[in-house]
C-alpha atoms as a PDB file:
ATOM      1  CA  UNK A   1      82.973 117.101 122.815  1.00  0.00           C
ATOM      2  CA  UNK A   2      85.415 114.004 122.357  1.00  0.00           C
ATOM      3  CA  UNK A   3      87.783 116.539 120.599  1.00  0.00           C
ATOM      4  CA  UNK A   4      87.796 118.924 123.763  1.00  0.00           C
ATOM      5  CA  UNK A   5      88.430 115.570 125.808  1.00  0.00           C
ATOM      6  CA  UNK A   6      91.247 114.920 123.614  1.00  0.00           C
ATOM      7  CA  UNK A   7      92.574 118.380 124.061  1.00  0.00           C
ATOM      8  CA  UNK A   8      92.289 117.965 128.032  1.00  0.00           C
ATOM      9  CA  UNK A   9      94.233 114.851 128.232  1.00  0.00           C
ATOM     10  CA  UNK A  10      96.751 115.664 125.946  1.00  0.00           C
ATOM     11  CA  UNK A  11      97.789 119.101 128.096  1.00  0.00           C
ATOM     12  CA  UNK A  12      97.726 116.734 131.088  1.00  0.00           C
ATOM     13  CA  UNK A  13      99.815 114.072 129.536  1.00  0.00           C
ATOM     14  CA  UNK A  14     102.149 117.167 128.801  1.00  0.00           C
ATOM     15  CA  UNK A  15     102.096 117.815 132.775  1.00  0.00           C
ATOM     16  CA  UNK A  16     103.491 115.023 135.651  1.00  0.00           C
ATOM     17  CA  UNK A  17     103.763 111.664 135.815  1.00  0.00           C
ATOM     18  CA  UNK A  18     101.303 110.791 138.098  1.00  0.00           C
ATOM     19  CA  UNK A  19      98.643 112.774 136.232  1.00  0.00           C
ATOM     20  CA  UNK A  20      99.481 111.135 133.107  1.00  0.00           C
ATOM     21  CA  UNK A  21      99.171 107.428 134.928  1.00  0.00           C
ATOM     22  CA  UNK A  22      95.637 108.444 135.621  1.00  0.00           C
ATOM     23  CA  UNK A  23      94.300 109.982 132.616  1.00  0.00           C
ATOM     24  CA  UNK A  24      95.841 107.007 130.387  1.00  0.00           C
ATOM     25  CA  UNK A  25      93.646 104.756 133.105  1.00  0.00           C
ATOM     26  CA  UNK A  26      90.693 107.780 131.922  1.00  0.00           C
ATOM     27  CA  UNK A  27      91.426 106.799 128.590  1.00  0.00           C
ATOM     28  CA  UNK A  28      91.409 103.080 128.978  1.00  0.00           C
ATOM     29  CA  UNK A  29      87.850 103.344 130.860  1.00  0.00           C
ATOM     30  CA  UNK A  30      86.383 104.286 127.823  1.00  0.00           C
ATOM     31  CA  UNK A  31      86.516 100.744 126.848  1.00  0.00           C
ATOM     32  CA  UNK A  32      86.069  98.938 129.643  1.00  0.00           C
ATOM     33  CA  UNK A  33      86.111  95.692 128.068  1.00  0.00           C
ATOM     34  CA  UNK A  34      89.840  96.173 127.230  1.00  0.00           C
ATOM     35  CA  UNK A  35      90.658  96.658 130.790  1.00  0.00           C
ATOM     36  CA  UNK A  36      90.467  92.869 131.634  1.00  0.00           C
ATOM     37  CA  UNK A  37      91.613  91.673 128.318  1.00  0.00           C
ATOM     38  CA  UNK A  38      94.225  89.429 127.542  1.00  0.00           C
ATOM     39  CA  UNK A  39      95.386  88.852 123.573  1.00  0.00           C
ATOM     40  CA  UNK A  40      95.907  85.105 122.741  1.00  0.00           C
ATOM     41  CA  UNK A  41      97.768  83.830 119.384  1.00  0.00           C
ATOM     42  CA  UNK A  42      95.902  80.470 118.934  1.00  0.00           C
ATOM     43  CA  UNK A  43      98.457  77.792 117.228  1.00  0.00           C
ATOM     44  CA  UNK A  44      96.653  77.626 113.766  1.00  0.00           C
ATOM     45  CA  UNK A  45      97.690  81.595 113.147  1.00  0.00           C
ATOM     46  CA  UNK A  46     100.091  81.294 109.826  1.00  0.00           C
ATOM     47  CA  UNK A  47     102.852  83.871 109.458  1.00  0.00           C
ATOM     48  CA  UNK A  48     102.205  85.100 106.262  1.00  0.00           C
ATOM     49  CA  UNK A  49     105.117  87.786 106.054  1.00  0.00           C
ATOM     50  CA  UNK A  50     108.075  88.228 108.549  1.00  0.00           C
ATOM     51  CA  UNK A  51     110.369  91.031 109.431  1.00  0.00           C
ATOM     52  CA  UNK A  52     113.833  89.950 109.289  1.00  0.00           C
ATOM     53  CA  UNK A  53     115.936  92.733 109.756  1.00  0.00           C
ATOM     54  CA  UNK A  54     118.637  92.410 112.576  1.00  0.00           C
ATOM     55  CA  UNK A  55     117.425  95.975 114.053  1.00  0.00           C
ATOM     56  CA  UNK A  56     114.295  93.999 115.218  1.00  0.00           C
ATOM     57  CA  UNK A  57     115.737  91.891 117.381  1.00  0.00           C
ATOM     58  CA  UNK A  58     116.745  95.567 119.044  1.00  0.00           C
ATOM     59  CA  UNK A  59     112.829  96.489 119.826  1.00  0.00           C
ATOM     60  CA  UNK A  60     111.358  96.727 122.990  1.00  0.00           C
ATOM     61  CA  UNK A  61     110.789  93.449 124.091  1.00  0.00           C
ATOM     62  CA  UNK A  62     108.611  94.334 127.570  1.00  0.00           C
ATOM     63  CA  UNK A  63     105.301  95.459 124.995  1.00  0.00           C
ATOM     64  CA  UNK A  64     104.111  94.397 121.420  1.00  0.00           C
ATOM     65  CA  UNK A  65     101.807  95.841 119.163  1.00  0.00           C
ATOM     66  CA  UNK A  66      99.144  94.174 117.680  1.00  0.00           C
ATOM     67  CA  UNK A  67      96.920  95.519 114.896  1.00  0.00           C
ATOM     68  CA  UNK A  68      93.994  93.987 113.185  1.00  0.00           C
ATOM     69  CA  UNK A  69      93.253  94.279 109.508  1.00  0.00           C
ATOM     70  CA  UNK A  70      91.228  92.805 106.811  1.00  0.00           C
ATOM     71  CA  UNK A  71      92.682  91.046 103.756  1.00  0.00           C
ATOM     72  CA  UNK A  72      89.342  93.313 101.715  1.00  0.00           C
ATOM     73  CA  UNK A  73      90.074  96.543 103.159  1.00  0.00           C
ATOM     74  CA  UNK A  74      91.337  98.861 101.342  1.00  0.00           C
ATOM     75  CA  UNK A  75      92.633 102.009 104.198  1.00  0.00           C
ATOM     76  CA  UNK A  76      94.179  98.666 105.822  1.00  0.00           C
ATOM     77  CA  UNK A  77      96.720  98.613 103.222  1.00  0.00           C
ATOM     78  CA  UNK A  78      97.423 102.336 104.216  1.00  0.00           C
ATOM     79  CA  UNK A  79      97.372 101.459 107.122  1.00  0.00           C
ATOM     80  CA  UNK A  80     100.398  98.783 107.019  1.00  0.00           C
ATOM     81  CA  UNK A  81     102.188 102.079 104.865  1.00  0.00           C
ATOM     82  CA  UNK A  82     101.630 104.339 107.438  1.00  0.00           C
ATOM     83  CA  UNK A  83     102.895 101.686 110.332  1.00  0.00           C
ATOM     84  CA  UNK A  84     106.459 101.285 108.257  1.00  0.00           C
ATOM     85  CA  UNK A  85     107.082 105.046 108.235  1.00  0.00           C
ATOM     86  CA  UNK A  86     106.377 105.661 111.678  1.00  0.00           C
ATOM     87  CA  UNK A  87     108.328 102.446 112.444  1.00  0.00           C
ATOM     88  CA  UNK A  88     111.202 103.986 110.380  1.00  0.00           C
ATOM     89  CA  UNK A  89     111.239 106.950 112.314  1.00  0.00           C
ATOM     90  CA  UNK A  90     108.993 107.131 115.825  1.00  0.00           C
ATOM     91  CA  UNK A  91     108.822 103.616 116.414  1.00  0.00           C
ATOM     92  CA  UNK A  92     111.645 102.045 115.515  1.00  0.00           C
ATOM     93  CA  UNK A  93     112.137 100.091 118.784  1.00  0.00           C
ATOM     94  CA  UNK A  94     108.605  98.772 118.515  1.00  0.00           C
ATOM     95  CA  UNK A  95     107.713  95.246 117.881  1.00  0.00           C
ATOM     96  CA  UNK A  96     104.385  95.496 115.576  1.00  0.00           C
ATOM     97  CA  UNK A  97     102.373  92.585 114.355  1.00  0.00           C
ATOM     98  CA  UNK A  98      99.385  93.082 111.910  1.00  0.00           C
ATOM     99  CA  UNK A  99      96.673  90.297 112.023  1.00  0.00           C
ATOM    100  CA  UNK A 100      95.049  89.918 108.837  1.00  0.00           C
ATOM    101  CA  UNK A 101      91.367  88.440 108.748  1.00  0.00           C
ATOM    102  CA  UNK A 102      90.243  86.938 105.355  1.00  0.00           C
ATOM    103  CA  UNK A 103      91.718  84.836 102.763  1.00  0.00           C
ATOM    104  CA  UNK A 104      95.226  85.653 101.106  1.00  0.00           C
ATOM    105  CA  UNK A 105      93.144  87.659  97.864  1.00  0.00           C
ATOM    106  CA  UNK A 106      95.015  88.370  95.239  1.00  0.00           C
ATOM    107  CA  UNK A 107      96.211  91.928  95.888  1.00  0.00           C
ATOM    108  CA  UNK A 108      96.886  90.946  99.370  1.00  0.00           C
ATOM    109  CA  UNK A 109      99.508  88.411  98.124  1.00  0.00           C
ATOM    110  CA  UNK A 110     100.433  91.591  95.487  1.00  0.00           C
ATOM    111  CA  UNK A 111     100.813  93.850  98.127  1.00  0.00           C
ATOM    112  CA  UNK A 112     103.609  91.568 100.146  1.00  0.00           C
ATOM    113  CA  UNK A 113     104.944  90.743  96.602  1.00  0.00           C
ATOM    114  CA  UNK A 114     105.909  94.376  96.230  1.00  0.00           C
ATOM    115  CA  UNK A 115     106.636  95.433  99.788  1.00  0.00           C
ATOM    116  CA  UNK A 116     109.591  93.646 100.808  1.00  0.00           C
ATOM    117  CA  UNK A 117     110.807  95.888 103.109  1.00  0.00           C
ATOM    118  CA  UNK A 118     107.880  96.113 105.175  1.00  0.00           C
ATOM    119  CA  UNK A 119     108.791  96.692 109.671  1.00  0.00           C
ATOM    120  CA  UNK A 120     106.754  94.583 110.556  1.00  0.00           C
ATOM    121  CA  UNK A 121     105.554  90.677 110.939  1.00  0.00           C
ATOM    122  CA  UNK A 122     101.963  89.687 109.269  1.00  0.00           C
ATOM    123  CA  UNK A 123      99.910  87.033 110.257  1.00  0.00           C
ATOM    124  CA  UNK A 124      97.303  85.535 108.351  1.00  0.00           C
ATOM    125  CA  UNK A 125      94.135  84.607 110.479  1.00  0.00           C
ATOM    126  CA  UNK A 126      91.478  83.266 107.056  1.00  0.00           C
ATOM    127  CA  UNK A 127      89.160  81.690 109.924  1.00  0.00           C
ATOM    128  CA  UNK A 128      88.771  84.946 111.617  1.00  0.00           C
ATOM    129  CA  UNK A 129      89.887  82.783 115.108  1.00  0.00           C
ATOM    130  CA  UNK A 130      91.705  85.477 116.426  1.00  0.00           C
ATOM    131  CA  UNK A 131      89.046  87.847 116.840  1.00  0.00           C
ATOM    132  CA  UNK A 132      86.817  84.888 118.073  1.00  0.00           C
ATOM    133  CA  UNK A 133      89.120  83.591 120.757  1.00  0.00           C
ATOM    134  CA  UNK A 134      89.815  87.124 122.361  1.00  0.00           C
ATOM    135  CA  UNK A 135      86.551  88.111 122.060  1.00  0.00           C
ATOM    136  CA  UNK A 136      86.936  91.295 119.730  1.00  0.00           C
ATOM    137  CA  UNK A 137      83.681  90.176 117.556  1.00  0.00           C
ATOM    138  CA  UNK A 138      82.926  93.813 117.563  1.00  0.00           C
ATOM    139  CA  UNK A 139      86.543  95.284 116.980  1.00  0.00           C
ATOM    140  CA  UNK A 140      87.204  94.106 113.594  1.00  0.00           C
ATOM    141  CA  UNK A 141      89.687  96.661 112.737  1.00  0.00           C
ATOM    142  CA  UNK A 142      91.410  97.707 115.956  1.00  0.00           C
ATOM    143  CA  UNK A 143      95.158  98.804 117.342  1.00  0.00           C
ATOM    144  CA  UNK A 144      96.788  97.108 121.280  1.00  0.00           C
ATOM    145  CA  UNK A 145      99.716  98.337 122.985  1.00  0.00           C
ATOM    146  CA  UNK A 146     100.269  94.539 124.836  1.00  0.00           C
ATOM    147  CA  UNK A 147     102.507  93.326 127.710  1.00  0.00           C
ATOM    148  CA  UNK A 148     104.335  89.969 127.320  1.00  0.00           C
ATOM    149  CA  UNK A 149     101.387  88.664 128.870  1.00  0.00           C
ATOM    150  CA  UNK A 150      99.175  89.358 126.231  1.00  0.00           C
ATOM    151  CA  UNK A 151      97.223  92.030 128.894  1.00  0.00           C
ATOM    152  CA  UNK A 152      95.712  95.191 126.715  1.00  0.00           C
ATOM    153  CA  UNK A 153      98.023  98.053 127.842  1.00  0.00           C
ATOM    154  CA  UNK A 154      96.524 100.995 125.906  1.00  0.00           C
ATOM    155  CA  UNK A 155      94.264 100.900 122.766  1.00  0.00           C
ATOM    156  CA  UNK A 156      94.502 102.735 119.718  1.00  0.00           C
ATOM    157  CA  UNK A 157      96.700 103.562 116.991  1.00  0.00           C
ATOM    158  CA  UNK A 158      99.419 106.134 117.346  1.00  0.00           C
ATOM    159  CA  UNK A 159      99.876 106.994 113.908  1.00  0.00           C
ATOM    160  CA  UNK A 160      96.856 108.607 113.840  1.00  0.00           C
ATOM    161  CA  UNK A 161      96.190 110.371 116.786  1.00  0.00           C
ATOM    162  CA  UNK A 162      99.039 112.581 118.343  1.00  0.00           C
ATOM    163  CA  UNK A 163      97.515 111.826 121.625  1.00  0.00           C
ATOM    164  CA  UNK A 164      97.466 108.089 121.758  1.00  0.00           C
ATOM    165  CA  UNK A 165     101.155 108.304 119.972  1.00  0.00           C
ATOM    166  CA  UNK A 166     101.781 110.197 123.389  1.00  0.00           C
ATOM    167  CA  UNK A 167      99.992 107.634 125.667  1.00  0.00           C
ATOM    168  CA  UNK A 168     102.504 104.840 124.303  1.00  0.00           C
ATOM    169  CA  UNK A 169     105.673 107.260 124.560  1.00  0.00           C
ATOM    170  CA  UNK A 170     104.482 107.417 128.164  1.00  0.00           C
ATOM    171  CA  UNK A 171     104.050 103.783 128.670  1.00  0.00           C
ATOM    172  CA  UNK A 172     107.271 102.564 126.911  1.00  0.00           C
ATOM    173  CA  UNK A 173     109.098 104.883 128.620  1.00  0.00           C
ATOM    174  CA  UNK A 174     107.843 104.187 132.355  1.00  0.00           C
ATOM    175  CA  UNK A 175     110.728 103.118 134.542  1.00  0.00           C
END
């Protein structure tokens, strides 16, 4: 059933502008919890790993990605892979920053040893605070298109869903 959803919005996101305004508000009902919310940064988050590459300071400064990881999963290290090819090609005006919950494990600091050329900024979050303070105690692992107010614009991650890659086309792009 969710698949034939799916389907539906993505031949009306394909249609006019007005249409696609109100089936990305569809898609945010969903959640409703994410309608209202608002992602804070609390001052004890540590940048672990930061994107210094002068085509950054190029990305679209109106919206921000945030994803949330964990330092012990294992697809979340895909996950950052994934986010530097689509960043490479896609999304390369996006600004995308990966929260990481846990402690700075060993492969963790491996992984960041070894991928130097990573798209992105990391933050490392070993209190789990983040998720705390923005209430996301049941979103552990979870992708938000943000404003520069920290409001929840869309949800979801566009590298894996051709649909929700389309919602966030849409939204950057809105005059």
């Amino acid at each position: 059933m969710k698949q034939i959803n799916y389907l539906l919005l993505f031949l009306i996101l394909i249609s006019c502008n007005n249409a696609k305004e109100k089936y990305v508000n569809l898609y945010l009902a969903d959640r409703p919890e994410y309608q209202s919310l608002n992602i804070k940064f609390d001052k004890d988050l540590k940048l672990f790993y930061r994107y210094s590459n002068e085509s950054s300071k190029s990305a679209n400064k109106s919206y921000t990605v945030v994803n949330i990881i964990n330092t012990d999963c294992g697809s979340c290290y895909e996950t950052m892979d994934t986010w530097n090819e689509y960043l490479k090609t896609d999304g390369n005006s996006l600004k995308v920053i990966f929260v990481s919950i846990g402690k700075a494990n060993d492969y963790f600091k491996n992984y960041f040893a070894t991928n130097n050329s990573l798209r992105f900024d990391v933050y490392l979050d070993k209190d789990d605070k983040f998720c705390e303070i923005n209430g996301l105690t049941r979103y552990k692992k979870e992708t938000f298109l943000i404003d520069q107010g920290g409001n929840v614009i869309l949800y979801g991650d566009p590298t894996k869903s051709t649909i929700i890659d389309e919602y966030y086309k849409y939204k950057l792009n809105e005059k």
